[in-house]
Structures are given as C-alpha cells and as structure tokens.
Protein backbone atom coordinates (compact mmCIF):
# COMPACT_ATOMS: atom_id res chain seq x y z
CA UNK A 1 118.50 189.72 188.67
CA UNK A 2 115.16 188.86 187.73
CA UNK A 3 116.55 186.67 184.55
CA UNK A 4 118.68 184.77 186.95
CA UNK A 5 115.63 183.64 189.19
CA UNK A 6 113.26 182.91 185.95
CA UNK A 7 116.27 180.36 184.70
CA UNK A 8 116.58 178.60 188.18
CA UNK A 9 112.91 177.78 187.67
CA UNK A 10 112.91 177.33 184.15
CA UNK A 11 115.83 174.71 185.54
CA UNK A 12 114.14 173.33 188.49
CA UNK A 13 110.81 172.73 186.32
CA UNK A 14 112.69 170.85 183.23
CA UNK A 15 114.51 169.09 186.12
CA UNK A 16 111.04 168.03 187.64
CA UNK A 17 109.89 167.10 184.42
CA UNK A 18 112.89 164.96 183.62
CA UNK A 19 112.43 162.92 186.70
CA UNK A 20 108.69 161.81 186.45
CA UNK A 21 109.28 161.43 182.87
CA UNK A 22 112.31 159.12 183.83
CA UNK A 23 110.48 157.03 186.52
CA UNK A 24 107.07 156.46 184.59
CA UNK A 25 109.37 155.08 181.59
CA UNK A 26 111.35 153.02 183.50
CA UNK A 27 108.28 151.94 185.39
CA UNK A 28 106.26 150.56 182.28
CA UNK A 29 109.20 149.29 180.43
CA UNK A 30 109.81 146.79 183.82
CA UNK A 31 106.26 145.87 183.97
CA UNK A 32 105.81 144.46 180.22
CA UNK A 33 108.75 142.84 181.08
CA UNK A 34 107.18 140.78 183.90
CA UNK A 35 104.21 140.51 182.17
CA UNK A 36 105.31 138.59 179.25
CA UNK A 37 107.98 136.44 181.95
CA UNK A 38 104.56 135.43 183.17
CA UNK A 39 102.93 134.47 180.41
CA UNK A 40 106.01 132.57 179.34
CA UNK A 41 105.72 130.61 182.48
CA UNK A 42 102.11 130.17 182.35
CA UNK A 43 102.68 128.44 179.25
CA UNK A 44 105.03 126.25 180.30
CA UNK A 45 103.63 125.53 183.55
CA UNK A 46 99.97 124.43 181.30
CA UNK A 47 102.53 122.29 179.03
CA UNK A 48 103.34 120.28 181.46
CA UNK A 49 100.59 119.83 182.90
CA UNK A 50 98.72 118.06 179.86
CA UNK A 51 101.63 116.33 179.27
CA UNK A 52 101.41 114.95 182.44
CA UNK A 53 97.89 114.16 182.02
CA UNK A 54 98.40 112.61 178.32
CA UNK A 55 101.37 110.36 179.69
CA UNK A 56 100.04 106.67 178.49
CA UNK A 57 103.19 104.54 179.55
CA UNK A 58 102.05 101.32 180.49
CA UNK A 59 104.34 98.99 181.96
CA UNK A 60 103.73 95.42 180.48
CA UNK A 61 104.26 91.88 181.45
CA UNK A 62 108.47 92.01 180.17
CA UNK A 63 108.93 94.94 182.65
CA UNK A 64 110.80 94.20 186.07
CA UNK A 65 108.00 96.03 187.67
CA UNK A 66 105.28 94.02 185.75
C-alpha cells in the first residue's frame, strides 16, 4: 500500500514538473520570436524613413507639373 501512494506522488510531482517546464519553454521560445519580428520592423520602418528624407526628385521645367 504504501508503494502505491509514494508512485502517485512520485507521478503527480514529475507531472508538475513537466508542466512548468513545458510553459516556461514555450513561453521564451514565443518571446524571441517577437522580439526579433520587432527589430525586423524597426528596421524597416527607419529604412524608410531616410529614404524618405534622402528623396531628391526634382521636377524640372519638361515636367507637366513644372
């Protein structure tokens, strides 16, 4: 009898274990993730905004809008 109730808690506590260890993986592999989606967009977002900055089109005297 007594083996019986040290297995259910050796069970429950590798079950615990399992969980946490589950949900703190999943957890940190999600948030690197984001983190370098961010950065990818931050860069792109800063692109295009010295492009936009840099633009020198000029429109000259042959232009329709001149």
């Amino acid at each position: 009898m007594i083996e019986m109730i040290f297995t259910i808690i050796f069970v429950i506590i590798v079950f615990v274990i399992g969980i946490l260890t589950k949900r703190i993986l999943y957890i940190n592999e999600h948030v690197q993730s984001i983190e370098n989606g961010l950065y990818i967009f931050n860069d792109n977002f800063e692109t295009i905004k010295s492009i936009d900055k840099t633009s020198d089109f000029d429109l000259g005297s042959g232009h329709l809008y001149g």
